[in-house]
Protein backbone atom coordinates (compact mmCIF):
# COMPACT_ATOMS: atom_id res chain seq x y z
CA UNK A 1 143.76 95.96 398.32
CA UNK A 2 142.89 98.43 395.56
CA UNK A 3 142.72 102.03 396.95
CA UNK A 4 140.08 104.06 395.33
CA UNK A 5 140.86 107.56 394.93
CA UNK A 6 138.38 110.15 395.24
CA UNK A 7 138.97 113.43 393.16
CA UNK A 8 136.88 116.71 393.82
CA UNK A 9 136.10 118.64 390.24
CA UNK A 10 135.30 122.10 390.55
CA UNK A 11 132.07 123.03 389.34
CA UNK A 12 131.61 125.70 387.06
CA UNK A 13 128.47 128.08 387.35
CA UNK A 14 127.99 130.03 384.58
CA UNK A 15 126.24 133.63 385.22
CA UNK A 16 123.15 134.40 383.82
CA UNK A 17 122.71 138.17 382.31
CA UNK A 18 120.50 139.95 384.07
CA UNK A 19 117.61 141.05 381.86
CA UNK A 20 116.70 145.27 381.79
CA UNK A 21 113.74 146.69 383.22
CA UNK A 22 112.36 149.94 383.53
CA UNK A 23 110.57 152.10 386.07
CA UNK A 24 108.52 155.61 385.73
CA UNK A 25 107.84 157.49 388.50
CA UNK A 26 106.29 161.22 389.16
CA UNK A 27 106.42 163.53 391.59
CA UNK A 28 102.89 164.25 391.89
CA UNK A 29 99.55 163.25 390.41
CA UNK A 30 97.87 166.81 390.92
CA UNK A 31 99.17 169.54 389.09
CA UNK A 32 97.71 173.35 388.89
CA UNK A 33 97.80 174.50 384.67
CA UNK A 34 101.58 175.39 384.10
CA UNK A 35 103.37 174.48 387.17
CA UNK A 36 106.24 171.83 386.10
CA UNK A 37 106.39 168.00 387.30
CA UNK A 38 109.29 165.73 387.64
CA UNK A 39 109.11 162.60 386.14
CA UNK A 40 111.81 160.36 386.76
CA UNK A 41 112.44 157.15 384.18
CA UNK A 42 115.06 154.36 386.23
CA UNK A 43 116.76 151.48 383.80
CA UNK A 44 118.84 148.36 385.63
CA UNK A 45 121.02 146.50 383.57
CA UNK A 46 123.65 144.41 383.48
CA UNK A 47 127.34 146.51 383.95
CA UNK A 48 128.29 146.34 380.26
CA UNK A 49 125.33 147.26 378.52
CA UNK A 50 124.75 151.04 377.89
CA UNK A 51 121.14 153.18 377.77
CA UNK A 52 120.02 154.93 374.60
CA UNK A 53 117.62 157.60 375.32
CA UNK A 54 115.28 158.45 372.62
CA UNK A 55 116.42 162.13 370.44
CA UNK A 56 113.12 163.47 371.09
CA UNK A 57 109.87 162.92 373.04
CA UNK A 58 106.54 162.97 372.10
CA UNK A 59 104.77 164.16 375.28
CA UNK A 60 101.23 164.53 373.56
CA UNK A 61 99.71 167.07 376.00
CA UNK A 62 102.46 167.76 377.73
CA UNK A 63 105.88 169.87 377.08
CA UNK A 64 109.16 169.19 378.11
CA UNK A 65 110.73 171.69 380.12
CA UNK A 66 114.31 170.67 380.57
CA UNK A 67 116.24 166.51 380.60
CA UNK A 68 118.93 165.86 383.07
CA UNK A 69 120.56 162.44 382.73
CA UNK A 70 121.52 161.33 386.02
CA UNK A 71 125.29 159.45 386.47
CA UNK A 72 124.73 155.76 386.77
CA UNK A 73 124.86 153.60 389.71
CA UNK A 74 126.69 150.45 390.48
CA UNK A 75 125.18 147.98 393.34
CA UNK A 76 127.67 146.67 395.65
CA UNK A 77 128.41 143.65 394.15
CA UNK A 78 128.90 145.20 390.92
CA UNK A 79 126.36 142.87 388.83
CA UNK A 80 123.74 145.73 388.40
CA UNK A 81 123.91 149.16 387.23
CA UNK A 82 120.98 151.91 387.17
CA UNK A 83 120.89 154.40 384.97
CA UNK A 84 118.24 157.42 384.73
CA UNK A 85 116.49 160.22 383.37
CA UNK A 86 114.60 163.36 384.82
CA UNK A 87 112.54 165.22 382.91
CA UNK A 88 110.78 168.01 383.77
CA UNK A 89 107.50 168.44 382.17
CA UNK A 90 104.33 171.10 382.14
CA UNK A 91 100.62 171.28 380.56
CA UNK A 92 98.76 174.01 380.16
CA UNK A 93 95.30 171.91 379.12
CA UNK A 94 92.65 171.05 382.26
CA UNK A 95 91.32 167.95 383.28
CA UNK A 96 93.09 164.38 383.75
CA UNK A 97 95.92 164.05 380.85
CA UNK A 98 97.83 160.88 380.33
CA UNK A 99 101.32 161.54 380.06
CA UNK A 100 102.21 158.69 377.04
CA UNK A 101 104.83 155.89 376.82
CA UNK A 102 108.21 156.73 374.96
CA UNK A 103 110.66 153.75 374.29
CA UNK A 104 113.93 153.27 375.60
CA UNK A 105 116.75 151.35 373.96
CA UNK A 106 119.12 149.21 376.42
CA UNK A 107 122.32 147.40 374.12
CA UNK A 108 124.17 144.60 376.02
CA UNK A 109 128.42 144.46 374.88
CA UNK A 110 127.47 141.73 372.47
CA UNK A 111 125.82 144.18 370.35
CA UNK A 112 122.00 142.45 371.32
CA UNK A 113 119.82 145.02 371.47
CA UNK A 114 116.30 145.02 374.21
CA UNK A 115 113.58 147.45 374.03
CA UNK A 116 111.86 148.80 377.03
CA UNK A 117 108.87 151.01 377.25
CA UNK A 118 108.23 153.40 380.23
CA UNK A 119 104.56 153.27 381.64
CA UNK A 120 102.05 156.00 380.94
CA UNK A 121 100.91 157.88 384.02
CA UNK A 122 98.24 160.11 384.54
CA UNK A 123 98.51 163.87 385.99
CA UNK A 124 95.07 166.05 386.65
CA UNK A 125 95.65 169.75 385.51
CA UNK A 126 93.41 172.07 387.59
CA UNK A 127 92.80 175.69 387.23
CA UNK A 128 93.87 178.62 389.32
CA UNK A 129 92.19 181.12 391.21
CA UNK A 130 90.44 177.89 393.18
CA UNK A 131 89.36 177.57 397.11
CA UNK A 132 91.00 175.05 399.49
CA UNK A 133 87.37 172.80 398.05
CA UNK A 134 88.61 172.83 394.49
CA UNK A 135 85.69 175.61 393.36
CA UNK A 136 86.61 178.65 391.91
CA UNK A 137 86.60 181.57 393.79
CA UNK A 138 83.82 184.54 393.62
CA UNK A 139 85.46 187.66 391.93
CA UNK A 140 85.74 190.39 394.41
CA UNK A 141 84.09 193.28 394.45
CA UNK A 142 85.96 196.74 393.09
CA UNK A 143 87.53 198.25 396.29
CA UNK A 144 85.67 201.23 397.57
CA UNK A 145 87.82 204.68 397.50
CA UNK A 146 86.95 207.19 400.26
CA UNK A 147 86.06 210.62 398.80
CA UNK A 148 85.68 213.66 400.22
CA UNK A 149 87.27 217.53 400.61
CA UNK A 150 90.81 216.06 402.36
CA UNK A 151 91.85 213.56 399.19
CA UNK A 152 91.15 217.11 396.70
CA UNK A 153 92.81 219.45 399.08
CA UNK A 154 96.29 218.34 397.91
CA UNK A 155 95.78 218.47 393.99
CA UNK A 156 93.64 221.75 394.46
CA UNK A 157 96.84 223.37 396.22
CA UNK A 158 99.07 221.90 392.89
CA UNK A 159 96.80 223.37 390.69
CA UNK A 160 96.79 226.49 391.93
CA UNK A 161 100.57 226.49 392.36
CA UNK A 162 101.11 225.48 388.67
CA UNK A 163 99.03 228.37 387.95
CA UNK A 164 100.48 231.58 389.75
CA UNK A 165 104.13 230.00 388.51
CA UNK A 166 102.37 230.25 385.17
CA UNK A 167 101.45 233.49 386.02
CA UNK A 168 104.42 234.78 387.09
CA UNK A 169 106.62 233.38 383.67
CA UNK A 170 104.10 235.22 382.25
CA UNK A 171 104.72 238.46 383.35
CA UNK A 172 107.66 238.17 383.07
CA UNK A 173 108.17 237.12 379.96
CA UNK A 174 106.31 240.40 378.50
CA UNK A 175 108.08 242.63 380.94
CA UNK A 176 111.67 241.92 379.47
CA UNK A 177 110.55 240.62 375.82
CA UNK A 178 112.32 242.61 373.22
CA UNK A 179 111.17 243.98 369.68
CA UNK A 180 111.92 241.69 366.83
CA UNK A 181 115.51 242.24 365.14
CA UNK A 182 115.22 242.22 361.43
CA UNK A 183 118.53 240.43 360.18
CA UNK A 184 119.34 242.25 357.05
CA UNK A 185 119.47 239.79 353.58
CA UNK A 186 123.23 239.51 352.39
CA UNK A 187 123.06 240.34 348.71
CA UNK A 188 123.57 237.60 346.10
CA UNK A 189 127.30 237.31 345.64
CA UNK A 190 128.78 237.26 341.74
CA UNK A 191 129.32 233.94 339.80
CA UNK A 192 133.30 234.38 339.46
CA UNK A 193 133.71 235.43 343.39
CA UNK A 194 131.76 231.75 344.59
CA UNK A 195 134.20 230.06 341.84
CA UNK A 196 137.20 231.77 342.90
CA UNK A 197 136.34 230.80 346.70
CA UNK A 198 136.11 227.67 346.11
CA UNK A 199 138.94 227.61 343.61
CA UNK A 200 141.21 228.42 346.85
CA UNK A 201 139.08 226.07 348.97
CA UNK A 202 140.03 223.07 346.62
CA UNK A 203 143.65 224.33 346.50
CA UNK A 204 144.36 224.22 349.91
CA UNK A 205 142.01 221.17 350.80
CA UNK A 206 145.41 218.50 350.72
CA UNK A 207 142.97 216.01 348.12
CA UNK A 208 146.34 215.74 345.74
CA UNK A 209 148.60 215.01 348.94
CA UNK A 210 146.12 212.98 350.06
CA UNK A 211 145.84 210.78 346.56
CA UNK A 212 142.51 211.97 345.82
CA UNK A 213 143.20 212.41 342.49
CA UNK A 214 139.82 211.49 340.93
CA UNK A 215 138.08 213.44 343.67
CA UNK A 216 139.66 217.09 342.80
CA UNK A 217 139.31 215.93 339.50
CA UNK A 218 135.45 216.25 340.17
CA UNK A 219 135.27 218.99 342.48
CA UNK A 220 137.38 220.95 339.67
CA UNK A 221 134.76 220.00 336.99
CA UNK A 222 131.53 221.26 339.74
CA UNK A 223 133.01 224.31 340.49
CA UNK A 224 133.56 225.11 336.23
CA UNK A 225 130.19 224.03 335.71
CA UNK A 226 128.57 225.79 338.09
CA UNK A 227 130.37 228.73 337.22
CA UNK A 228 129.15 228.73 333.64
CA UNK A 229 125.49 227.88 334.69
CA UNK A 230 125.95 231.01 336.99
CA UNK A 231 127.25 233.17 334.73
CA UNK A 232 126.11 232.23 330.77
CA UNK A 233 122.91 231.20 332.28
CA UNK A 234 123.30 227.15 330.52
CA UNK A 235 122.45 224.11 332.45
CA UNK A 236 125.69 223.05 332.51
CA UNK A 237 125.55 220.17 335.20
CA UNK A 238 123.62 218.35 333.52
CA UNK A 239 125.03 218.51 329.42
CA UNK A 240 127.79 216.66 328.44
CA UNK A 241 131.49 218.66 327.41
CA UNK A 242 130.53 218.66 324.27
CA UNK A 243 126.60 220.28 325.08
CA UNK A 244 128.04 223.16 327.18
CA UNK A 245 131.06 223.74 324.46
CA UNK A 246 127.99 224.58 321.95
CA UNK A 247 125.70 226.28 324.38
CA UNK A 248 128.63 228.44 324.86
CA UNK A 249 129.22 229.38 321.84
CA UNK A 250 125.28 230.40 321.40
CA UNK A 251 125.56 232.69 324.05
CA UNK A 252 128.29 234.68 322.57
CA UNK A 253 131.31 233.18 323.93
CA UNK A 254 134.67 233.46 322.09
CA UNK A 255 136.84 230.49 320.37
CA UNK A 256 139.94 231.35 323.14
CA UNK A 257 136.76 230.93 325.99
CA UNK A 258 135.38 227.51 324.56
CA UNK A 259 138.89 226.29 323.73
CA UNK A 260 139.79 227.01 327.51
CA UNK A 261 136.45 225.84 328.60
CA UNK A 262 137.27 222.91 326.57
CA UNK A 263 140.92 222.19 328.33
CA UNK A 264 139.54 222.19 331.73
CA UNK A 265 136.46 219.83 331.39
CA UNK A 266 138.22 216.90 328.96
CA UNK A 267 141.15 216.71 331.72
CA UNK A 268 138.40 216.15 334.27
CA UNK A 269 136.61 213.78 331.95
CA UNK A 270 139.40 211.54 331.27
CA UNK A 271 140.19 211.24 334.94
CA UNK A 272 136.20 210.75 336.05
CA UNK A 273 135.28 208.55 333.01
CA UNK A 274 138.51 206.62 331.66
CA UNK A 275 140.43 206.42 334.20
CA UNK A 276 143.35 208.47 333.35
CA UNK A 277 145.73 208.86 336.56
CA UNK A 278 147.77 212.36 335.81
CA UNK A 279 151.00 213.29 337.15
CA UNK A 280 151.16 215.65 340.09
CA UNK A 281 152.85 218.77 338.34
CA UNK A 282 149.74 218.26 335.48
CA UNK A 283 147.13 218.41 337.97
CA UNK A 284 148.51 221.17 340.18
CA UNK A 285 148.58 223.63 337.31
CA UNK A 286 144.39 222.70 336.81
CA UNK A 287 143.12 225.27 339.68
CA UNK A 288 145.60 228.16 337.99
CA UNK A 289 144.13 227.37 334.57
CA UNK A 290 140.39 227.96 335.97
CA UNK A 291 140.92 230.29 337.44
CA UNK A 292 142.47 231.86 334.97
CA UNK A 293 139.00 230.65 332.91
CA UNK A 294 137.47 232.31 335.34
CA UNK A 295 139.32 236.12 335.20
CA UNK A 296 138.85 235.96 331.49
CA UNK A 297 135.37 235.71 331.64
CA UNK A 298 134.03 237.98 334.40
CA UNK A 299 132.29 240.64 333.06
CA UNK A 300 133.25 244.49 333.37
CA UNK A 301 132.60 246.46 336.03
CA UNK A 302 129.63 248.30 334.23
CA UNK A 303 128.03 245.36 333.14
CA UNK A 304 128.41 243.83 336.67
CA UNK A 305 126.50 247.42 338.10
CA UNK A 306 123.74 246.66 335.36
CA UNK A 307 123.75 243.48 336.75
CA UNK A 308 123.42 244.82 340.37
CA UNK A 309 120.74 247.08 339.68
CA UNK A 310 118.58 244.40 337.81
CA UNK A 311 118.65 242.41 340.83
CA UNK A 312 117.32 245.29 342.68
CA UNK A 313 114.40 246.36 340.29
């Protein structure tokens, strides 16, 4: 007897991968121009694959107001996932406006990319300012302001207030006003007394301590200058060295005045135009040598009367 033995094989089912699909819902159908509407965009795919969304949207009439991607969603048996969008969206055209189709891009672990393409929906836009019927409402009528003597009373009273207080400052005013002071003109002061002042000014500024050396170099050369424009009567700030060295010499001035002239200036020059960087002792004894410019060239004291008096005439 030849036993037959029966063996079971297991059977092998091989899962299919569930195909993508796409669903577009909105909120609402009816709009009013400018209020927002959600629409929300739903994908289901197969666990491994992943959703791209598109960059950007072309909404036609309508304009996106802000995206939120939404965390996807597993089923319980873990073969399907969801994953979707919410945009919020506004128009500000009226009348029925199809909101258009975008594409969405859904790519499996194999690398096998599927297209989808949400479904257009339709939103009607209406206009404010409408009745519970849809028509627009009637534009009221301007509101109707009682008049009479009680709504004046109270700005008569302020006006009249306003006015004695008026009054009053008024009298006031012209009871304790005082005659006019006339503040006496200082006379003009002499060349070498502004160039000595500010002489001792420079000197006691701190510039050299400070290591502004180029800076009292120039504020040595404005004060000389403006001495001699005061004083010779030469445009002085605005000549060269060499210019106010000759005018100098045209008004009368000696060979000892232009050669100390001359001393002052080209130290300042060489510091304001080449550069030069002196030692301290050399530019400390600068403000003693201008002034001493200065002494030697302030007139006498009959001269400076005869000057005095031709200011007066």
């Amino acid at each position: 007897m030849v036993l037959a033995t029966a063996l079971a094989l297991p059977v092998v089912v091989t899962a299919q991968p569930r195909e993508p699909d796409i669903t577009t819902t909105i909120d609402t159908a009816t709009i009013n121009v400018g209020d927002p509407v959600t629409v929300t965009v739903r994908v289901r795919h197969a666990p491994d694959a992943t959703v791209e969304w598109p960059e950007s949207l072309a909404l036609g009439s309508f304009e996106l107001l802000d995206q939120r991607e939404v965390e996807p969603i597993r089923d319980d048996a873990g073969e399907v996932t969801q994953t979707e969008v919410e945009l919020r969206v506004t128009a500000f055209e009226l009348g029925d406006l199809a909101l258009p189709s975008f594409e969405v891009d859904v790519v499996a672990a194999t690398g096998e990319r599927v297209t989808l393409a949400t479904e257009s929906a339709a939103v009607a836009v209406l206009s404010v300012g409408r009745d519970d019927k849809g028509a627009l409402r009637d534009i009221k009528a301007p509101l109707n302001i009682p008049f009479g003597i009680l709504t004046l009373l109270p700005w008569l009273l302020g006006l009249l207030a306003l006015a004695a207080a008026g009054y009053w400052l008024y009298r006031r005013y012209r009871r304790h006003a005082r005659p006019e002071v006339i503040t006496p003109i200082a006379p003009p002061r002499h060349a070498q007394e502004v160039a000595l002042k500010s002489l001792a000014a420079l000197e006691a500024s701190g510039l050299l301590e400070l290591g502004e050396i180029k800076t009292y170099h120039i504020r040595v050369s404005d004060i000389v200058r403006v001495y001699a424009e005061d004083r010779f009567g030469i445009d002085a700030m605005e000549m060269t060295t060499g210019e106010v060295l000759a005018r100098l010499r045209a008004h009368g001035g000696s060979s000892a005045v232009a050669a100390d002239f001359r001393q002052v200036l080209d130290r300042c020059d060489l510091v304001k135009f080449a550069k030069f960087r002196p030692v301290a002792a050399t530019c400390h004894d600068l403000i003693p040598l201008s002034r001493h410019l200065v002494e030697l060239t302030t007139p006498t004291e009959p001269a400076q009367a005869e000057a005095s008096e031709g200011h007066a005439a």
